[in-house]
N, C-alpha and C. Protein backbone atom coordinates (compact mmCIF):
# COMPACT_ATOMS: atom_id res chain seq x y z
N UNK A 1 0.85 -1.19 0.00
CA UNK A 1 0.00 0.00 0.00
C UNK A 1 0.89 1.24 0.00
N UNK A 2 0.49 2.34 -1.06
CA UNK A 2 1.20 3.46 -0.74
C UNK A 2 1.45 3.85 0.53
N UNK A 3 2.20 5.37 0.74
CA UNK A 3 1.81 6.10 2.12
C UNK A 3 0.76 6.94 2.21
N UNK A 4 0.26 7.53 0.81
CA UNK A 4 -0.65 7.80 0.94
C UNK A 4 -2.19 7.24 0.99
N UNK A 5 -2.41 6.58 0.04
CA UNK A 5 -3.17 5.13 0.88
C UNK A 5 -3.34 5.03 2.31
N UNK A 6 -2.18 4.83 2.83
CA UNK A 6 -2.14 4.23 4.11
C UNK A 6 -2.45 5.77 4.84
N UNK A 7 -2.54 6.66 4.40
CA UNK A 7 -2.74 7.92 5.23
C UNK A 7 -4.29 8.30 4.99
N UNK A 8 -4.74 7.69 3.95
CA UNK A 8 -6.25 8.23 3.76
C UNK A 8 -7.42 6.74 4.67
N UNK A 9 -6.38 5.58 4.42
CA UNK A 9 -7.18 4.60 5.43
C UNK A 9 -7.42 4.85 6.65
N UNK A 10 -6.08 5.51 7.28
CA UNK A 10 -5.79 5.97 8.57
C UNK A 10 -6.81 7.14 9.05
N UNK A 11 -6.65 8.18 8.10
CA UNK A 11 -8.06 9.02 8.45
C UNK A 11 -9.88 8.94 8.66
N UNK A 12 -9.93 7.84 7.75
CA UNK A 12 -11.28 6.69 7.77
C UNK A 12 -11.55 6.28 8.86
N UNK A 13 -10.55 5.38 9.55
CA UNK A 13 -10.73 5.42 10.85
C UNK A 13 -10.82 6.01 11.99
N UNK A 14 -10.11 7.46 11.61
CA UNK A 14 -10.64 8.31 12.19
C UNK A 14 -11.64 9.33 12.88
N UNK A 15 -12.28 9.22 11.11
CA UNK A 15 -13.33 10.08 10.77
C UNK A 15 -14.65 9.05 11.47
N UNK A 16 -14.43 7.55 11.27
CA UNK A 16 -15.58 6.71 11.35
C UNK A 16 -15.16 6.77 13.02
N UNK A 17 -14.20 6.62 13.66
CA UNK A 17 -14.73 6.77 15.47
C UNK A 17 -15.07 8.23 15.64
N UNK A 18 -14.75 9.18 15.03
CA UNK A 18 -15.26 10.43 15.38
C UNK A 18 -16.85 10.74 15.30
N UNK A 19 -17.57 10.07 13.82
CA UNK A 19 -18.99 10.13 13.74
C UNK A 19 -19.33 9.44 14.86
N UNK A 20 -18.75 8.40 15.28
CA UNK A 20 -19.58 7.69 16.12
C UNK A 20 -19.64 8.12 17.40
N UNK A 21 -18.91 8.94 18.06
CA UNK A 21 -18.93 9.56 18.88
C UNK A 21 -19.65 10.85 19.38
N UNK A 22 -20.26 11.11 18.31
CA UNK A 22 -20.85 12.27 17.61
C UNK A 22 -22.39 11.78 17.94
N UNK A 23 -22.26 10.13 17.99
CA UNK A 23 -23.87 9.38 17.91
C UNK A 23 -24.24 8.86 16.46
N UNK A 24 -23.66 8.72 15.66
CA UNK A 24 -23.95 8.33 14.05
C UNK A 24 -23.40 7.06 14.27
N UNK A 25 -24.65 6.41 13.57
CA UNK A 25 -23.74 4.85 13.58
C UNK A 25 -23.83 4.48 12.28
N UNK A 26 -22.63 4.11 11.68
CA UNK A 26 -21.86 3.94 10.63
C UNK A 26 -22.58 2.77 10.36
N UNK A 27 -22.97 2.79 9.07
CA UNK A 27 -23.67 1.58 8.19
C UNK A 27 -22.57 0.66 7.40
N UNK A 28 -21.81 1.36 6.88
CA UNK A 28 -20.71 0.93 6.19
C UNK A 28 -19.39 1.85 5.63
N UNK A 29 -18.44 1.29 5.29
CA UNK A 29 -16.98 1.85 4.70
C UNK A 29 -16.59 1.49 3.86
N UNK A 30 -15.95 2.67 2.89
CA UNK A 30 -15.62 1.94 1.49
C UNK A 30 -16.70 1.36 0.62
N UNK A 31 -17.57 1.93 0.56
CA UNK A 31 -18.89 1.51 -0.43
C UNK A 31 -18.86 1.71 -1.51
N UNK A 32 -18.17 0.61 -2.80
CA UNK A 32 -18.24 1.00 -3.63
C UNK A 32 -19.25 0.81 -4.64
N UNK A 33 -19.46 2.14 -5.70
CA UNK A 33 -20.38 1.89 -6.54
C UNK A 33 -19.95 2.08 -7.78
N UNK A 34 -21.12 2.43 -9.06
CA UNK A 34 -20.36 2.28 -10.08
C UNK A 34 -19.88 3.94 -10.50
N UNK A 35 -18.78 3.82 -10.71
CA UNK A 35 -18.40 5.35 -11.06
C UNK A 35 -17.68 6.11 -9.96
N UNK A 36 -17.22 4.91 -8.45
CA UNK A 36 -16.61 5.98 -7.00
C UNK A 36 -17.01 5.31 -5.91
N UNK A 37 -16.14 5.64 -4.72
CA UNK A 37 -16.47 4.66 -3.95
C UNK A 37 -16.95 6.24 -2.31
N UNK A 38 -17.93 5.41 -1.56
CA UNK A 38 -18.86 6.51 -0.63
C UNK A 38 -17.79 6.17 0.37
N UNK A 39 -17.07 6.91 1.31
CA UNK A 39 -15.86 6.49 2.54
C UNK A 39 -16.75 5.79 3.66
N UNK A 40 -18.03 6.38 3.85
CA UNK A 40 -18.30 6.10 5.14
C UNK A 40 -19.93 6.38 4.97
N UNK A 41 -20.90 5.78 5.08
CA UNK A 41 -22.19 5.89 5.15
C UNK A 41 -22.84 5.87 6.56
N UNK A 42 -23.97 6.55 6.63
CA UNK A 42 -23.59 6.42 8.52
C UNK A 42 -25.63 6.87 8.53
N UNK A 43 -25.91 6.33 9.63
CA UNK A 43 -26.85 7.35 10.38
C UNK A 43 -26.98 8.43 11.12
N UNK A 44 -27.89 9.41 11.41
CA UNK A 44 -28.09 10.08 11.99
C UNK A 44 -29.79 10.17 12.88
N UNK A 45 -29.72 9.23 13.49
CA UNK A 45 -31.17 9.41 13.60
C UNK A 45 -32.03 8.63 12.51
N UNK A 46 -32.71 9.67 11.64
CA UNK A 46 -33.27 8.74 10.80
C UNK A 46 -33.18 9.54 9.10
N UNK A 47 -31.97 10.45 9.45
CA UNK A 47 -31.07 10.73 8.41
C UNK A 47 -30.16 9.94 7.88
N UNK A 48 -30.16 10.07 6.93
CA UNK A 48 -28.92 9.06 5.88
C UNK A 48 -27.75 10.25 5.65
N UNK A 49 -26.53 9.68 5.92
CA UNK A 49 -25.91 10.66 6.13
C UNK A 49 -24.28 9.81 5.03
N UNK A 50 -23.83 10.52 3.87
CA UNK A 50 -22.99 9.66 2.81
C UNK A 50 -21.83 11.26 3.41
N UNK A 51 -20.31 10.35 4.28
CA UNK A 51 -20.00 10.92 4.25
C UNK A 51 -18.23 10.79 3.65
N UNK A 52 -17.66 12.28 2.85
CA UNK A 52 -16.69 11.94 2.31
C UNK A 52 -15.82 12.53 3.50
N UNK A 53 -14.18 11.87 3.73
CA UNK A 53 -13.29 12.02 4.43
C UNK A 53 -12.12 12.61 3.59
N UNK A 54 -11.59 13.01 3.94
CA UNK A 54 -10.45 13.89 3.06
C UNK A 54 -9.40 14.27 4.29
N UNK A 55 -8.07 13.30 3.90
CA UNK A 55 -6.81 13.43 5.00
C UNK A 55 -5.90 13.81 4.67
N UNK A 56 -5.13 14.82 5.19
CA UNK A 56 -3.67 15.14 4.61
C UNK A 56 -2.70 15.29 5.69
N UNK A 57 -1.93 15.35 5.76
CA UNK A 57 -0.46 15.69 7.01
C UNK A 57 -0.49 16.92 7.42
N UNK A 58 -0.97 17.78 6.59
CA UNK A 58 -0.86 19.24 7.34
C UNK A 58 -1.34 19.91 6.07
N UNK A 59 -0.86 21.32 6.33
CA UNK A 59 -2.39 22.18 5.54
C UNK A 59 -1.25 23.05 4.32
N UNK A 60 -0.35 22.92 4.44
CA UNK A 60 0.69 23.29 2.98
C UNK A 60 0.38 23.57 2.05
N UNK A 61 -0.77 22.52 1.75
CA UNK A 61 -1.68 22.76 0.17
C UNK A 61 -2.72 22.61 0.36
N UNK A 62 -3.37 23.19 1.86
CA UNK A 62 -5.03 23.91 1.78
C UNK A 62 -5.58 22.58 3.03
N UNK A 63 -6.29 23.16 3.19
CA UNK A 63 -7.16 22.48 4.35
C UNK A 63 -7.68 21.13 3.53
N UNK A 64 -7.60 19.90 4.11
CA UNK A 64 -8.26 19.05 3.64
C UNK A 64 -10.05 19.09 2.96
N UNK A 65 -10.73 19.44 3.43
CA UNK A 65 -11.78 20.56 2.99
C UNK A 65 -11.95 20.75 1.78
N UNK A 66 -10.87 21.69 1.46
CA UNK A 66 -11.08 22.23 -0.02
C UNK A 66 -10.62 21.27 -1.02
N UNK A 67 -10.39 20.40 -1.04
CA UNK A 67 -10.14 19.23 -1.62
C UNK A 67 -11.73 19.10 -2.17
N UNK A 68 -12.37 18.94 -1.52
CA UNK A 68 -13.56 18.62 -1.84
C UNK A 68 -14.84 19.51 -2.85
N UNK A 69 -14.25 19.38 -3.82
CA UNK A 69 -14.82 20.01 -5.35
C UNK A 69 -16.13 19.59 -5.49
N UNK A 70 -17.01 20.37 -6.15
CA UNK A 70 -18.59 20.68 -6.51
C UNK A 70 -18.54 19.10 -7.29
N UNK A 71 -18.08 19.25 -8.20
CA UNK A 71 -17.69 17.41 -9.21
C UNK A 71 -17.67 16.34 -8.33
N UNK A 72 -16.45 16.43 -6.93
CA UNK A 72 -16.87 15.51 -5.81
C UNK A 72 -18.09 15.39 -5.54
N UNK A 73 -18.71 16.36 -5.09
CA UNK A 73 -20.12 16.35 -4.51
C UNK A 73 -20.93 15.87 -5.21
N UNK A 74 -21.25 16.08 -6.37
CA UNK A 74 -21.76 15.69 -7.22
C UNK A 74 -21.80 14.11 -7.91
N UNK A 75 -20.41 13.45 -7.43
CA UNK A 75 -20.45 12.18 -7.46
C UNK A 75 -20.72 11.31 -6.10
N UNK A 76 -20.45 12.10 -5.32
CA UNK A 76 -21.24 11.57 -3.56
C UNK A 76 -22.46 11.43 -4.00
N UNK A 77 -23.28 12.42 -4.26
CA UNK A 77 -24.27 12.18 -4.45
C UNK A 77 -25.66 11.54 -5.33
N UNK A 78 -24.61 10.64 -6.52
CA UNK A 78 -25.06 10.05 -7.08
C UNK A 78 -24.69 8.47 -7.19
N UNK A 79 -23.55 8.26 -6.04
CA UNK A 79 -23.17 7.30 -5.43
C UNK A 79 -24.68 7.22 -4.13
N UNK A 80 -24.55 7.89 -3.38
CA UNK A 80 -25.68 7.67 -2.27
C UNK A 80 -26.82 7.18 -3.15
N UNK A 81 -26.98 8.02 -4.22
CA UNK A 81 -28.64 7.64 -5.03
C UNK A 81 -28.37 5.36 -5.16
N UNK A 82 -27.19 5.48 -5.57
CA UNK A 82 -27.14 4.22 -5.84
C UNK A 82 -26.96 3.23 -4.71
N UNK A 83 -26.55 3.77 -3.37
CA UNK A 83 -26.16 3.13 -2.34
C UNK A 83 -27.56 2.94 -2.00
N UNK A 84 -28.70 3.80 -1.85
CA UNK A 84 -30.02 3.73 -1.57
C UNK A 84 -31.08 2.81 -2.19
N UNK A 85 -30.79 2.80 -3.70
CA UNK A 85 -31.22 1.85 -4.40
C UNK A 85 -30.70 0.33 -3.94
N UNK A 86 -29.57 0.13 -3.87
CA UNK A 86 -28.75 -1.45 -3.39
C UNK A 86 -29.46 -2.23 -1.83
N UNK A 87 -29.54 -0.33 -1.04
CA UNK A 87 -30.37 -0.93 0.15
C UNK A 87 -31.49 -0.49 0.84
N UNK A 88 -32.56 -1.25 0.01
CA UNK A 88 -33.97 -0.53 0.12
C UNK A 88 -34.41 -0.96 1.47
N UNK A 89 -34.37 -1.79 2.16
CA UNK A 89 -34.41 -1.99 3.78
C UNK A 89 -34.52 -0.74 4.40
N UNK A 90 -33.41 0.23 4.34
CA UNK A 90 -32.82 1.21 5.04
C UNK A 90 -33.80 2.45 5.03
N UNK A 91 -34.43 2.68 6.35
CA UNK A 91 -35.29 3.89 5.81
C UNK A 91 -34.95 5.16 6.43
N UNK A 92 -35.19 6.01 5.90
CA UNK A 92 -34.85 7.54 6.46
C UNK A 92 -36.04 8.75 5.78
N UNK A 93 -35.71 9.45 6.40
CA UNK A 93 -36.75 10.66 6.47
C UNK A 93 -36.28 11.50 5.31
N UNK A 94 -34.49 11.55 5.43
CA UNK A 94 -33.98 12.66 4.95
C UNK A 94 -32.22 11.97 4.29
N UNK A 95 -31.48 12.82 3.07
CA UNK A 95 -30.24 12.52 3.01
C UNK A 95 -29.62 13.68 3.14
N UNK A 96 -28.27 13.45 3.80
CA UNK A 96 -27.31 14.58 3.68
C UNK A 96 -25.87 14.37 3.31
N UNK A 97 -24.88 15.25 2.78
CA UNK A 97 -23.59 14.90 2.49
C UNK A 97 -23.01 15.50 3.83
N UNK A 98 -22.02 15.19 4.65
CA UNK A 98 -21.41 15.65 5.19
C UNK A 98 -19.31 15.44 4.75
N UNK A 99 -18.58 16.36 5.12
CA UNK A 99 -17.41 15.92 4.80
C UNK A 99 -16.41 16.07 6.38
N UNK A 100 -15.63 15.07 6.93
CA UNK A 100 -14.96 15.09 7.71
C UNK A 100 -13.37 15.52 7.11
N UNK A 101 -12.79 16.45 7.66
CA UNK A 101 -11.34 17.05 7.33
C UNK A 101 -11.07 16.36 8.86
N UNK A 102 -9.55 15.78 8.19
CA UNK A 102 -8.40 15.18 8.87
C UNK A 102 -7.16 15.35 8.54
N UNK A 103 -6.75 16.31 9.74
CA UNK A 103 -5.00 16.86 9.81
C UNK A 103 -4.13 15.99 10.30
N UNK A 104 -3.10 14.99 9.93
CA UNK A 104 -2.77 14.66 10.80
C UNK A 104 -1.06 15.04 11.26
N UNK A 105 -1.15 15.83 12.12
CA UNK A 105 0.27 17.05 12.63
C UNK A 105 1.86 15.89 12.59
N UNK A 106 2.61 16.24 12.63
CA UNK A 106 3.84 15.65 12.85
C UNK A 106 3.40 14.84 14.31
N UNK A 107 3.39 15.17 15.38
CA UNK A 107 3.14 15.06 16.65
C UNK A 107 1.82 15.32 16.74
N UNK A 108 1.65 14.67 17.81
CA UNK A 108 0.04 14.86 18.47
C UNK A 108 -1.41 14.09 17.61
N UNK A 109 -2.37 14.55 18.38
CA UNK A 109 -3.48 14.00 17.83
C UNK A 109 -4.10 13.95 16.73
N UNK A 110 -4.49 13.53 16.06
CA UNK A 110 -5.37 14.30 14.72
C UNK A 110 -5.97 15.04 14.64
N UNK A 111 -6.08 15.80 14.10
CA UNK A 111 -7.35 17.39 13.88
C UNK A 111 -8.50 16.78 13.75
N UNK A 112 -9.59 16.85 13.64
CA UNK A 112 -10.89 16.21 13.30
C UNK A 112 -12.07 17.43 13.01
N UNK A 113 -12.30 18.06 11.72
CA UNK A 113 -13.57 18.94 11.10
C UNK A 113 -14.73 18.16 10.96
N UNK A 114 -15.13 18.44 11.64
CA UNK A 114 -16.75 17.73 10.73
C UNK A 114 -17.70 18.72 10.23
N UNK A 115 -17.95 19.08 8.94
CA UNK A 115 -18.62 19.96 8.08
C UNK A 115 -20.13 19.25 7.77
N UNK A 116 -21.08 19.53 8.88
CA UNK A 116 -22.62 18.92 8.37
C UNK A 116 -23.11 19.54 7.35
N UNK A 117 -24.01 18.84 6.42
CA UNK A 117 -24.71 19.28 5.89
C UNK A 117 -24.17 20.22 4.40
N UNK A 118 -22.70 19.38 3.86
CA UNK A 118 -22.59 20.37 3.00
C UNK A 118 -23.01 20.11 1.30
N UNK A 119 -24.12 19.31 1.38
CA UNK A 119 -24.72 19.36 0.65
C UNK A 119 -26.35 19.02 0.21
């Protein structure tokens, strides 16, 4: 596995104990569909919540965040359409995109953003 690989898995796990701590319980990881894969699908209650993670070492070339392009979004969200279709069981009221930013510093803990609702 790359290092970077291994740095965006590493943030997954991050991001997925952070939702859950938050109270979201994670449906699944790594969901792939056709055309992209969803990082982390999760609940909220009885929100469906498709969320993308985005990790970097530090902020040199922009907050992990801005990584996350209108085209991204746009394929989150037609990944969720398909994740929804695959699992019609699953019911909810409502969907949302959320994106978790993950710093992770030379030293110390990881940064952890959680951006609700950004789409």
């Amino acid at each position: 596995m790359r290092a970077k690989d291994a740095v965006g898995r590493y943030g997954e796990r991050v991001a997925a104990r952070h939702v859950e701590a938050q109270g979201l319980q994670v449906l699944e990881r790594n969901w792939r569909g056709s055309g992209g894969e969803l990082d982390l699908v999760a609940l909220d209650g009885d929100v469906l919540v498709a969320i993308e993670v985005k990790t970097r070492r530090g902020t040199a070339y922009g907050h992990p965040a801005e990584a996350v392009t209108p085209e991204k979004l746009a394929r989150v969200r037609r990944l969720t359409g398909q994740w929804l279709v695959e699992h019609r069981g699953v019911r909810c009221r409502e969907v949302r995109v959320d994106v978790v930013a993950v710093v992770l510093p030379r030293s110390g803990a990881a940064q952890v953003e959680h951006l609700v609702g950004v789409l």
